[in-house]
PDB file of N, CA and C in Angstrom:
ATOM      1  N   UNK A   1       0.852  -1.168   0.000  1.00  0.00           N
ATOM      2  CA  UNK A   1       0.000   0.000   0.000  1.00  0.00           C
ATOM      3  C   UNK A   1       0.902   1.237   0.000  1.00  0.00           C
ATOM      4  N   UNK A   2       0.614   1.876  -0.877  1.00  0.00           N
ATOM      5  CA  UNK A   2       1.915   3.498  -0.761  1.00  0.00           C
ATOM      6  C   UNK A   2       0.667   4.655  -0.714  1.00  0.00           C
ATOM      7  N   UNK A   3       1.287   5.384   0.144  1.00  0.00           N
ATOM      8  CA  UNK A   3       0.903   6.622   0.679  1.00  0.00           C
ATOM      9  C   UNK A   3       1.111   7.960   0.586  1.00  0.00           C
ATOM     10  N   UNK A   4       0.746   9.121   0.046  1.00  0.00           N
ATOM     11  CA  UNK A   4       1.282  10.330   0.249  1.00  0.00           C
ATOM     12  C   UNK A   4       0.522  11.444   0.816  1.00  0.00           C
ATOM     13  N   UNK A   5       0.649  12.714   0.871  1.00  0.00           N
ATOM     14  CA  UNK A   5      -0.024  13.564   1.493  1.00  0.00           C
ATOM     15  C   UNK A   5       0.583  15.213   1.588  1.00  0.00           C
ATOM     16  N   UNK A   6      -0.150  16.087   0.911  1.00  0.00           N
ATOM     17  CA  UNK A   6       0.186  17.285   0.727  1.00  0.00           C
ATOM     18  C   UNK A   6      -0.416  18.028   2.165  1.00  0.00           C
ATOM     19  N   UNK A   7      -0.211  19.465   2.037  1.00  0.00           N
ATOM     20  CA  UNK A   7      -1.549  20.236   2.965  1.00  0.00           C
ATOM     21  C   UNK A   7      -2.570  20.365   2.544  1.00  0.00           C
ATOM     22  N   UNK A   8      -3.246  19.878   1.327  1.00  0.00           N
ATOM     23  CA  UNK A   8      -4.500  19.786   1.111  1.00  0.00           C
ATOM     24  C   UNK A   8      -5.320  18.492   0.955  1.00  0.00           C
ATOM     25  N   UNK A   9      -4.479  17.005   0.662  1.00  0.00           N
ATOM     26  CA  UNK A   9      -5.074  15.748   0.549  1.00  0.00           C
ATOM     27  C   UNK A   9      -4.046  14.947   1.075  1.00  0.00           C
ATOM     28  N   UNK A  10      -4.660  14.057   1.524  1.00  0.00           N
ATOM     29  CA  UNK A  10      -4.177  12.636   1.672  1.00  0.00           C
ATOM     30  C   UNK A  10      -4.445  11.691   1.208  1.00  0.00           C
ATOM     31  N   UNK A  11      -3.689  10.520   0.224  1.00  0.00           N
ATOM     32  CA  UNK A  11      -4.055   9.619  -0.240  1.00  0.00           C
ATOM     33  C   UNK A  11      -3.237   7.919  -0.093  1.00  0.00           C
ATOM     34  N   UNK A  12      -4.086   6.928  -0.466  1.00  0.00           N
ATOM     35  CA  UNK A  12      -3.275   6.070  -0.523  1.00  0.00           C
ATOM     36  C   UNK A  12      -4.231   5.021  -1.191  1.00  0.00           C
ATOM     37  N   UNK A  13      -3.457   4.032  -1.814  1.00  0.00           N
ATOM     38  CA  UNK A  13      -3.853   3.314  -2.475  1.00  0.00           C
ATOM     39  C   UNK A  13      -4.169   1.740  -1.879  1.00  0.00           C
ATOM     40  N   UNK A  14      -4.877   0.907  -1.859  1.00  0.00           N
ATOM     41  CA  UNK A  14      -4.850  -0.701  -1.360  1.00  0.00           C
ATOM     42  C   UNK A  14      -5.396  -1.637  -2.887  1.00  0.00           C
ATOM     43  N   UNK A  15      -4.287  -2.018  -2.819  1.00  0.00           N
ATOM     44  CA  UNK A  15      -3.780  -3.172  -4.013  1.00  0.00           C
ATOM     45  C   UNK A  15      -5.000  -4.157  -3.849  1.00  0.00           C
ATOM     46  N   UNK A  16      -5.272  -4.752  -2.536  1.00  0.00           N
ATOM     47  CA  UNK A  16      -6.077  -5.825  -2.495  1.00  0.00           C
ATOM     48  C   UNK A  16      -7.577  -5.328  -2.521  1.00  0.00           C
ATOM     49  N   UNK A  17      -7.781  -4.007  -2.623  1.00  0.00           N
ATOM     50  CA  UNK A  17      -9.343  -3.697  -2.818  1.00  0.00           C
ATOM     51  C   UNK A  17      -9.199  -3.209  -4.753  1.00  0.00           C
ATOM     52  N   UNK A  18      -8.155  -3.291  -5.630  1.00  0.00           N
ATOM     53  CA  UNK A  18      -8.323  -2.654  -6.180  1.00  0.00           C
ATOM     54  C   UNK A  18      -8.793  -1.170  -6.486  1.00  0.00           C
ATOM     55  N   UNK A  19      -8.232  -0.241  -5.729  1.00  0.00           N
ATOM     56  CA  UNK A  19      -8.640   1.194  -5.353  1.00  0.00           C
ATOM     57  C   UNK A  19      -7.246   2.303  -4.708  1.00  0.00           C
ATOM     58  N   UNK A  20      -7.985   3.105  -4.861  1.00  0.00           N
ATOM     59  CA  UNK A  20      -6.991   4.588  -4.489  1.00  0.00           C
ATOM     60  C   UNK A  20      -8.233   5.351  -3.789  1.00  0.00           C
ATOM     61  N   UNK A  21      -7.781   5.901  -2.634  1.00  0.00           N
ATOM     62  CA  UNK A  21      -8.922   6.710  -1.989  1.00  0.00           C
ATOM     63  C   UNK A  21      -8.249   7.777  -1.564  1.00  0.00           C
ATOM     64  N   UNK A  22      -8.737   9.254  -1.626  1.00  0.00           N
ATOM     65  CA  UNK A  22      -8.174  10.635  -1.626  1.00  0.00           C
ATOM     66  C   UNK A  22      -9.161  11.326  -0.600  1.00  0.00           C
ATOM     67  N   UNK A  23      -8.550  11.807   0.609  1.00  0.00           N
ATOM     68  CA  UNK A  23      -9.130  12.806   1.453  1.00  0.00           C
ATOM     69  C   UNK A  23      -9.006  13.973   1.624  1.00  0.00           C
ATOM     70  N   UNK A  24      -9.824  14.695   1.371  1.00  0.00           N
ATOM     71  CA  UNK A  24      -9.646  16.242   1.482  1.00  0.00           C
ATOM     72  C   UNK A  24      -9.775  16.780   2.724  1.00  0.00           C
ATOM     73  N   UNK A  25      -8.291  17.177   2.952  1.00  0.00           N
ATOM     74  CA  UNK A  25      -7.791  17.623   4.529  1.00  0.00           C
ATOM     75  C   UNK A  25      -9.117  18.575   4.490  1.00  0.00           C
ATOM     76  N   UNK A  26      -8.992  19.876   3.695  1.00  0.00           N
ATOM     77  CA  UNK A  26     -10.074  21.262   4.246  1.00  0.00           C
ATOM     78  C   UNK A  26     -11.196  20.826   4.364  1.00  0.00           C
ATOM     79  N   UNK A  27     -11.669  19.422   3.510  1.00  0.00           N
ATOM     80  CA  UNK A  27     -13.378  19.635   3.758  1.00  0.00           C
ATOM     81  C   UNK A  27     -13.541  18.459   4.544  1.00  0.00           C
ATOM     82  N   UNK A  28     -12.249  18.084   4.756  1.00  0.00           N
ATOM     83  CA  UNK A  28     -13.284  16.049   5.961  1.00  0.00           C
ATOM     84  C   UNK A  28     -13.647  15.553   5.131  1.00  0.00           C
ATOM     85  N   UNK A  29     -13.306  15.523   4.326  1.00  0.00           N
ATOM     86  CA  UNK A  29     -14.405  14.457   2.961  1.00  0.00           C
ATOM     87  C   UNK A  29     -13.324  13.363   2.234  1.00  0.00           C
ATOM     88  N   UNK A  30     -13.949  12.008   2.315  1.00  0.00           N
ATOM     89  CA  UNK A  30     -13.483  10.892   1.835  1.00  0.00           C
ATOM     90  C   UNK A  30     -13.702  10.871   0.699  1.00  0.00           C
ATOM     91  N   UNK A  31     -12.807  10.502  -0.542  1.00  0.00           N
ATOM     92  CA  UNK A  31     -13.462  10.049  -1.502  1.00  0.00           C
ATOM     93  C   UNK A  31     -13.274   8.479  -2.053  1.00  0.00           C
ATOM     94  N   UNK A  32     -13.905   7.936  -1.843  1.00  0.00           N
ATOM     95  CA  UNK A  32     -13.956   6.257  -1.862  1.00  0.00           C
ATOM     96  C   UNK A  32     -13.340   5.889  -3.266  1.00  0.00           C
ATOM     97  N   UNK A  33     -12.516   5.347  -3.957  1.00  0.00           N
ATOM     98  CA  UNK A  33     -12.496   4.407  -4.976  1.00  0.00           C
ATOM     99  C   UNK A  33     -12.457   5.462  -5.994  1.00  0.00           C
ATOM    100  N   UNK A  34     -11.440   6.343  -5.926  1.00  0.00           N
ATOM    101  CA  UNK A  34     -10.947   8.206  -6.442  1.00  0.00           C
ATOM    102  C   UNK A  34     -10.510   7.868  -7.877  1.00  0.00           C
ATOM    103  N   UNK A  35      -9.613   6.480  -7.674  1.00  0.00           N
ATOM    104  CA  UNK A  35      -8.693   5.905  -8.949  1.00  0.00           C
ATOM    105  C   UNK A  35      -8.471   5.113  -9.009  1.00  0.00           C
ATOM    106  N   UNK A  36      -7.892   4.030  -9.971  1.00  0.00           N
ATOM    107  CA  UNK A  36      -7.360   2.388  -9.903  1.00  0.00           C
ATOM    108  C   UNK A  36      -6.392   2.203  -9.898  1.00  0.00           C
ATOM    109  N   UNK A  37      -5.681   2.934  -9.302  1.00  0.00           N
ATOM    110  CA  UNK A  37      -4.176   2.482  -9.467  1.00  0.00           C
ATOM    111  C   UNK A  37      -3.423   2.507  -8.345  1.00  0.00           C
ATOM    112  N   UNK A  38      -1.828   1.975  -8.553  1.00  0.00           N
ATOM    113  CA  UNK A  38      -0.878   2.192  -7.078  1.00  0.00           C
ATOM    114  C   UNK A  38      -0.258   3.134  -7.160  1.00  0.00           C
ATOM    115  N   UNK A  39       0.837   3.064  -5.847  1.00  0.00           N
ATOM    116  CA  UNK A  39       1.719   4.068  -5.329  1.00  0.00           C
ATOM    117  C   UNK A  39       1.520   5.367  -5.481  1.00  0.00           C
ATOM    118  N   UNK A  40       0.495   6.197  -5.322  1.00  0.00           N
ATOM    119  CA  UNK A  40       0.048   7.747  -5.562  1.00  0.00           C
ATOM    120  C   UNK A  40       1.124   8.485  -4.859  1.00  0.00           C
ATOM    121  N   UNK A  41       0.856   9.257  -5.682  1.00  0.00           N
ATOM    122  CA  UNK A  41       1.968  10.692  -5.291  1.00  0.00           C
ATOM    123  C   UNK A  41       1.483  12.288  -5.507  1.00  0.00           C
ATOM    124  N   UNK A  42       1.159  12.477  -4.750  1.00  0.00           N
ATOM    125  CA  UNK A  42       0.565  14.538  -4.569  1.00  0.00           C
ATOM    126  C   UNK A  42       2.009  14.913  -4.794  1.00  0.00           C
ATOM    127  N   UNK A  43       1.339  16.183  -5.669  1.00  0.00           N
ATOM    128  CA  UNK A  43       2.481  17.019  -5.976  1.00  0.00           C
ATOM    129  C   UNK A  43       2.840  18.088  -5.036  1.00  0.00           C
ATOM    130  N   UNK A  44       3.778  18.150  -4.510  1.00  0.00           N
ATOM    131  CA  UNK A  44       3.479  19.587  -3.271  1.00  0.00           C
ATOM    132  C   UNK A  44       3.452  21.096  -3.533  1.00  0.00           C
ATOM    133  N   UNK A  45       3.531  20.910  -5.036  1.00  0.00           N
ATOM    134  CA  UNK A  45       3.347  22.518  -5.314  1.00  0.00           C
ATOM    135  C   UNK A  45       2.150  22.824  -5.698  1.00  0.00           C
ATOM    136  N   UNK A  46       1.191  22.005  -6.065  1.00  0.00           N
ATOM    137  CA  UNK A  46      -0.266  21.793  -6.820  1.00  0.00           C
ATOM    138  C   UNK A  46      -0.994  21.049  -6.518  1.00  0.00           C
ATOM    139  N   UNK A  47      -1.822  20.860  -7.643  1.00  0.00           N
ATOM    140  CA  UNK A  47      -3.274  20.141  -7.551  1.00  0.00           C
ATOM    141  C   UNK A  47      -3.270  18.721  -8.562  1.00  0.00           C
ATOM    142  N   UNK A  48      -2.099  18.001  -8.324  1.00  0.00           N
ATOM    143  CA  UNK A  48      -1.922  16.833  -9.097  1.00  0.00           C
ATOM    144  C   UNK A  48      -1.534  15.708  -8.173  1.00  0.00           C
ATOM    145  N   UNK A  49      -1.861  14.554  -8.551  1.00  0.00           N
ATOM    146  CA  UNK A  49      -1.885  13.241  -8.019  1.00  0.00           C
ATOM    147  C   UNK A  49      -1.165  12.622  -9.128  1.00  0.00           C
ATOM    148  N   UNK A  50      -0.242  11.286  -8.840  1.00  0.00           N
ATOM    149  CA  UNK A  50       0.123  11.139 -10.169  1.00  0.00           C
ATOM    150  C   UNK A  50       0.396   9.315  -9.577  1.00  0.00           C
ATOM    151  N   UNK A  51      -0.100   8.399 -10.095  1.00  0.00           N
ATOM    152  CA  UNK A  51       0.147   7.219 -10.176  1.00  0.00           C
ATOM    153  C   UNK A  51       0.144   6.083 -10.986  1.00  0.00           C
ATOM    154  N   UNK A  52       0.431   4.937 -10.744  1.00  0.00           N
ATOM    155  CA  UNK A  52       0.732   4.066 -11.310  1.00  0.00           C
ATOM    156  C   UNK A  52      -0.374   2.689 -11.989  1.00  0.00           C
ATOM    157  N   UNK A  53      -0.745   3.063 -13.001  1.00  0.00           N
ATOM    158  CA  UNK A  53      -1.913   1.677 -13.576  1.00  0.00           C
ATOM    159  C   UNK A  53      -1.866   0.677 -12.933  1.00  0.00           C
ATOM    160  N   UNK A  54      -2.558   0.152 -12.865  1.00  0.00           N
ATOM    161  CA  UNK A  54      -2.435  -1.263 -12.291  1.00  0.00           C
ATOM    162  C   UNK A  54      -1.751  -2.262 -13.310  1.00  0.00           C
ATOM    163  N   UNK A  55      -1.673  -1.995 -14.603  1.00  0.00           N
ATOM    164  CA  UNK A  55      -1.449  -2.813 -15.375  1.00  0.00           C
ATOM    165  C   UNK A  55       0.543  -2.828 -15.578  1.00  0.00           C
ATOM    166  N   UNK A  56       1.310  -1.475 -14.911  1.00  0.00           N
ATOM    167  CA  UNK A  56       2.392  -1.182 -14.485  1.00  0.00           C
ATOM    168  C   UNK A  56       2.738  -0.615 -15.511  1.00  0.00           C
ATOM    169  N   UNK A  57       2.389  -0.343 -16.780  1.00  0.00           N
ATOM    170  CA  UNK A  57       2.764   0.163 -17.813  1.00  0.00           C
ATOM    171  C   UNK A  57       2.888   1.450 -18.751  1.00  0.00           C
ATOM    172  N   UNK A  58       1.768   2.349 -17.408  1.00  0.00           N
ATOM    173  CA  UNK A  58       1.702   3.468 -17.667  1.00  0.00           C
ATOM    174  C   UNK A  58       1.279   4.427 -16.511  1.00  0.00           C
ATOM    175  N   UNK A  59       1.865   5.656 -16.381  1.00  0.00           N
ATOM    176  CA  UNK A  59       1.363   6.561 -14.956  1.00  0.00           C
ATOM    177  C   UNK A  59       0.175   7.507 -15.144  1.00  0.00           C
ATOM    178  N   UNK A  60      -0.850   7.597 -14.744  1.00  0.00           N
ATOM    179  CA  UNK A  60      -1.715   8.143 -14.660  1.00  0.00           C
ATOM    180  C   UNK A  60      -1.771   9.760 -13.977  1.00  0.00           C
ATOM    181  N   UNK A  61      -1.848  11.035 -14.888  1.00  0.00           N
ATOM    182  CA  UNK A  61      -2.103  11.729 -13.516  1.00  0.00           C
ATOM    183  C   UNK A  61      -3.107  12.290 -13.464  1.00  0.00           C
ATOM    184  N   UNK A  62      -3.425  12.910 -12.300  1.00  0.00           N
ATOM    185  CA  UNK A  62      -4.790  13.098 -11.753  1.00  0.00           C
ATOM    186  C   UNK A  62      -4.901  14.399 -11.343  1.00  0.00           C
ATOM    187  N   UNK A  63      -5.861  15.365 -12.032  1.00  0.00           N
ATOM    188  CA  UNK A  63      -6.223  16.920 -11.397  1.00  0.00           C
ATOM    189  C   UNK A  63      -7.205  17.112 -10.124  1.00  0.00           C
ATOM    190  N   UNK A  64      -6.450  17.252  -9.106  1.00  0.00           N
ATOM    191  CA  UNK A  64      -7.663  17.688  -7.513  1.00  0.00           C
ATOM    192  C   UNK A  64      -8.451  18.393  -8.180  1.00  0.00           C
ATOM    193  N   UNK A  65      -9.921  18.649  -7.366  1.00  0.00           N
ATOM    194  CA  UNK A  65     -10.162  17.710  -6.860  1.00  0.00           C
ATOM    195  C   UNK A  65     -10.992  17.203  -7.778  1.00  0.00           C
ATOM    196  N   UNK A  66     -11.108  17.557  -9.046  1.00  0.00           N
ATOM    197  CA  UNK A  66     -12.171  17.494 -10.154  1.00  0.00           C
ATOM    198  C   UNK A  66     -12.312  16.105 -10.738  1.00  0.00           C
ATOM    199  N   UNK A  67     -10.725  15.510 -10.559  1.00  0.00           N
ATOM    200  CA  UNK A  67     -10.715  13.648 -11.715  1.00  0.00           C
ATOM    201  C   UNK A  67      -9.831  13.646 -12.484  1.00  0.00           C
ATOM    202  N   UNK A  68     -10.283  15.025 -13.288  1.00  0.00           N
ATOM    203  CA  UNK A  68      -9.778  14.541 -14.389  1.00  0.00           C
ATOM    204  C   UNK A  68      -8.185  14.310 -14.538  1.00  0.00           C
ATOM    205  N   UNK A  69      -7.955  13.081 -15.841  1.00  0.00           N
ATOM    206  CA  UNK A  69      -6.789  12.569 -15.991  1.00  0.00           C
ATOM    207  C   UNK A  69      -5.905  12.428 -17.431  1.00  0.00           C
ATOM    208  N   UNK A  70      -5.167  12.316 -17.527  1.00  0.00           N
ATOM    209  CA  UNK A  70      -4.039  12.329 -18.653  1.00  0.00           C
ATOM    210  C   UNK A  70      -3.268  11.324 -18.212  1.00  0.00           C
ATOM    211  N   UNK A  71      -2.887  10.509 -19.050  1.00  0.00           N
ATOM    212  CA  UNK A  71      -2.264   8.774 -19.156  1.00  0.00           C
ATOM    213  C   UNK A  71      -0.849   9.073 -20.068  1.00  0.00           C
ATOM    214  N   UNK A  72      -0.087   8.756 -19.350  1.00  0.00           N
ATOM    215  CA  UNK A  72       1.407   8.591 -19.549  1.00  0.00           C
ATOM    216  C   UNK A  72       2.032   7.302 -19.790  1.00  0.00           C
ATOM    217  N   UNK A  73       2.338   7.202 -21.258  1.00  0.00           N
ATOM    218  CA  UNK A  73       2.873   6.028 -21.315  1.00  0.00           C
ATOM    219  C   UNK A  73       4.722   6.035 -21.719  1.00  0.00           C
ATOM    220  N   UNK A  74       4.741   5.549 -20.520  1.00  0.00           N
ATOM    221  CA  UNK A  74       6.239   6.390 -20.197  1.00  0.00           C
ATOM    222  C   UNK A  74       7.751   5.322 -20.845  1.00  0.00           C
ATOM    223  N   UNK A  75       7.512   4.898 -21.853  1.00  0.00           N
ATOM    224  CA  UNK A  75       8.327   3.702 -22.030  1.00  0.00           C
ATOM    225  C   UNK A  75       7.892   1.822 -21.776  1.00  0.00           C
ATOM    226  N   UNK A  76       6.915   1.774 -21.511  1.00  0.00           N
ATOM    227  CA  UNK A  76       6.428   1.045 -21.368  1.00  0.00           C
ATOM    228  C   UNK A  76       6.389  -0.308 -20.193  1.00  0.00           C
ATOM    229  N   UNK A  77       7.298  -1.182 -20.123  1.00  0.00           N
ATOM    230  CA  UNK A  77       7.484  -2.213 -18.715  1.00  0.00           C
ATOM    231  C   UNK A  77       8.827  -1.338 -18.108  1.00  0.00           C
ATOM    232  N   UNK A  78       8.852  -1.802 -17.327  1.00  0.00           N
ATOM    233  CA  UNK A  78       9.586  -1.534 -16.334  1.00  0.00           C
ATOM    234  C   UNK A  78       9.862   0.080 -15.440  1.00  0.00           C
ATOM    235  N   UNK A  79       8.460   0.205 -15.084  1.00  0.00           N
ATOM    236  CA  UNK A  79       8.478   1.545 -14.139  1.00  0.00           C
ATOM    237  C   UNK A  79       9.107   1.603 -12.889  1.00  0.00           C
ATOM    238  N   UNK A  80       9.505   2.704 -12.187  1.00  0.00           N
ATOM    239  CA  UNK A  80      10.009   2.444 -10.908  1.00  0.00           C
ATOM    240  C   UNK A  80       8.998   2.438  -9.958  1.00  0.00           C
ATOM    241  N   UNK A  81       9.386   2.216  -9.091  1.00  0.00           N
ATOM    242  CA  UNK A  81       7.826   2.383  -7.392  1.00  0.00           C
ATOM    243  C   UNK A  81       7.372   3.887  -7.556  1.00  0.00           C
ATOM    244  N   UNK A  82       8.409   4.311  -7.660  1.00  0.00           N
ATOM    245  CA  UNK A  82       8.221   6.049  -7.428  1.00  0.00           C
ATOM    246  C   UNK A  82       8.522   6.842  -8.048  1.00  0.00           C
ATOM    247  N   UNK A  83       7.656   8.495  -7.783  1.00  0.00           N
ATOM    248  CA  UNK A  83       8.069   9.247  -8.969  1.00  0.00           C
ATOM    249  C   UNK A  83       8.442  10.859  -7.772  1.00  0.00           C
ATOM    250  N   UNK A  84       9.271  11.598  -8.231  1.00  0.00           N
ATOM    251  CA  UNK A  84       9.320  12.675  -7.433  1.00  0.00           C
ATOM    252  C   UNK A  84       8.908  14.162  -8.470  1.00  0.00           C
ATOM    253  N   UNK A  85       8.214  15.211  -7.475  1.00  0.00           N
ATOM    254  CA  UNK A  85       8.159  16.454  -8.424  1.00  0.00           C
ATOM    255  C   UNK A  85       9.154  16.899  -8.646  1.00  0.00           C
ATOM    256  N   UNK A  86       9.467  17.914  -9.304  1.00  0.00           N
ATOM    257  CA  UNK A  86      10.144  18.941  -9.565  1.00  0.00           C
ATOM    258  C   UNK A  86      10.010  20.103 -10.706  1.00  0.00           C
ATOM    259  N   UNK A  87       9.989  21.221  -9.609  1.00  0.00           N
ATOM    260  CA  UNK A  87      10.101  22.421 -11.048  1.00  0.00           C
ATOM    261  C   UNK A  87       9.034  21.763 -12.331  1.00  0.00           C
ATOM    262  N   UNK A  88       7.883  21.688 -12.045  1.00  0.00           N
ATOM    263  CA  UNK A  88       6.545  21.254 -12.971  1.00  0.00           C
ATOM    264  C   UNK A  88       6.939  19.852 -13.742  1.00  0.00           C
ATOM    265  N   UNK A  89       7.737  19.186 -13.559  1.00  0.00           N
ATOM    266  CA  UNK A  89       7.843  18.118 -13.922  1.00  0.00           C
ATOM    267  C   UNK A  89       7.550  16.883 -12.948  1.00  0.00           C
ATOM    268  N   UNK A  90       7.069  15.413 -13.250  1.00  0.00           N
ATOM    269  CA  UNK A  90       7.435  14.252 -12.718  1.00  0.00           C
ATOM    270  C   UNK A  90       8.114  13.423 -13.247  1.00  0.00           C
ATOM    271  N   UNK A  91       9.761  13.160 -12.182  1.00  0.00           N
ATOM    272  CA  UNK A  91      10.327  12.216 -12.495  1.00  0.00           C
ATOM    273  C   UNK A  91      10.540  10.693 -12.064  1.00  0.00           C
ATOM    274  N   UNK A  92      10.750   9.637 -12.833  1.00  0.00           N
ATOM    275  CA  UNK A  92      10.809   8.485 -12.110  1.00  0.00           C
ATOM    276  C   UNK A  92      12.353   7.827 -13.135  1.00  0.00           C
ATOM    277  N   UNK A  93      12.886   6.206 -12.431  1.00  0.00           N
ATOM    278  CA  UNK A  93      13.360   5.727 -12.548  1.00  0.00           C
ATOM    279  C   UNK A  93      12.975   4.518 -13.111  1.00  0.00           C
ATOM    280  N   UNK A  94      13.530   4.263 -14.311  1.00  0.00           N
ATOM    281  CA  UNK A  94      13.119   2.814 -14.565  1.00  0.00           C
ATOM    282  C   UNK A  94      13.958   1.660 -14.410  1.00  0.00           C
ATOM    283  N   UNK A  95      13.744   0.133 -14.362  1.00  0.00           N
ATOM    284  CA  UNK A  95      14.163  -0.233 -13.691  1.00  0.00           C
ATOM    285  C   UNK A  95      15.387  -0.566 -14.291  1.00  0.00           C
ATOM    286  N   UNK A  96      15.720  -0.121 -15.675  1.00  0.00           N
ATOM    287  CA  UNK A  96      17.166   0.014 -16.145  1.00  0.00           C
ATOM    288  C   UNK A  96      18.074   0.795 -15.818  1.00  0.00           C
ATOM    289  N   UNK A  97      17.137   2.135 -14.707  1.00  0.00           N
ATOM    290  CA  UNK A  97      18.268   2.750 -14.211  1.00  0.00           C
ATOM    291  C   UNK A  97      18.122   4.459 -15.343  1.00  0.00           C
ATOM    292  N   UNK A  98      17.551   4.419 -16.301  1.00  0.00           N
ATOM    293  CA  UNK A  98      17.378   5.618 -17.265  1.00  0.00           C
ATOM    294  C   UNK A  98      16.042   5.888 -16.098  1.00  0.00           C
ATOM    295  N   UNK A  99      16.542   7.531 -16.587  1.00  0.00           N
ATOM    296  CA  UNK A  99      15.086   8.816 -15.658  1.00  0.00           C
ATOM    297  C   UNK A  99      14.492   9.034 -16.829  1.00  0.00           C
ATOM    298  N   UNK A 100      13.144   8.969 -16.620  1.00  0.00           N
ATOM    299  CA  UNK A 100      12.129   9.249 -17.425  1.00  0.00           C
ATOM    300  C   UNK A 100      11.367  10.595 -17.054  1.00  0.00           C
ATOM    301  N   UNK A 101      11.023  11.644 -17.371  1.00  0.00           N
ATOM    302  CA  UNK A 101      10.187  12.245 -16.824  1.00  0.00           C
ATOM    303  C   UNK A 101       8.597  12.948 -17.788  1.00  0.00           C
ATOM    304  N   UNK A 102       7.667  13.716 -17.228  1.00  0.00           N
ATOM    305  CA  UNK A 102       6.632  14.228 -17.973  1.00  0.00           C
ATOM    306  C   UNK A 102       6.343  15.905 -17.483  1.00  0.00           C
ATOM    307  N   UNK A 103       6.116  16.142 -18.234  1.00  0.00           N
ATOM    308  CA  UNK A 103       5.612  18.346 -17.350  1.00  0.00           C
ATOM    309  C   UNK A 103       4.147  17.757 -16.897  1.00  0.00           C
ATOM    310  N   UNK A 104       4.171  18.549 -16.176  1.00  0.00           N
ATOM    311  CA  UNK A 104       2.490  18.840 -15.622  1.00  0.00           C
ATOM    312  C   UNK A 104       2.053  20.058 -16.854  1.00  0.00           C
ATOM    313  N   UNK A 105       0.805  19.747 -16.334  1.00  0.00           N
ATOM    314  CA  UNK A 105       0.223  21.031 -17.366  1.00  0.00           C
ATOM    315  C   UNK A 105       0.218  22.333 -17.030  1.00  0.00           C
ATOM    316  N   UNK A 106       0.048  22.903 -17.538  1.00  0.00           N
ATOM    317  CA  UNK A 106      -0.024  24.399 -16.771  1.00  0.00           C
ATOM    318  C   UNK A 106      -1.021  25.269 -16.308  1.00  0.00           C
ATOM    319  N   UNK A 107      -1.022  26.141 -15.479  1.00  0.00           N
ATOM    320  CA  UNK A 107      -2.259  26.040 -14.885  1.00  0.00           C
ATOM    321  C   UNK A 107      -2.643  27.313 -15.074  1.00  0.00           C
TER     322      UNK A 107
END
């Protein structure tokens, strides 16, 4: 189960329910079954969530608190667990060891 959490949400994902569930610190509000995928990651400068398909082959990211999403197909097998922000980008590692990264959109 991987976990993250900005000052505005908290999220985490459970593999064995098939689900991602996102809480909105300001309003107390759960949102049940948000996304399908693992290892989520909030961006800490924004309003993006960004995780991993279930199918491992592509990263999903996700605009607070609205849904909507844009599908990253980032090279295809071999993603890393994790991805970090930076400067409007997300980067990750694959498991060859090459950094892959994507921009966020702009806002």
């Amino acid at each position: 189960m991987g976990a993250s959490m900005n000052t505005n949400y908290a999220v985490w994902g459970d593999p064995h329910a098939g689900a991602t569930y996102l809480y909105d610190l300001g309003a107390g509000k759960l949102s049940p079954s948000f996304a399908n995928c693992l290892r989520p990651a909030l961006d800490d400068q924004g309003p993006y969530m960004v995780c991993l398909n279930f199918s491992g082959y592509s990263w999903t990211l996700i605009q607070l608190p609205d849904g909507a999403q844009i599908t990253y197909n980032a090279g295809g097998k071999g993603l890393s667990d994790g991805i970090v922000f930076y400067h409007g980008r997300g980067y990750f590692v694959r498991s060859d060891g090459s950094v892959l990264y994507f921009d966020l959109p702009t806002r």
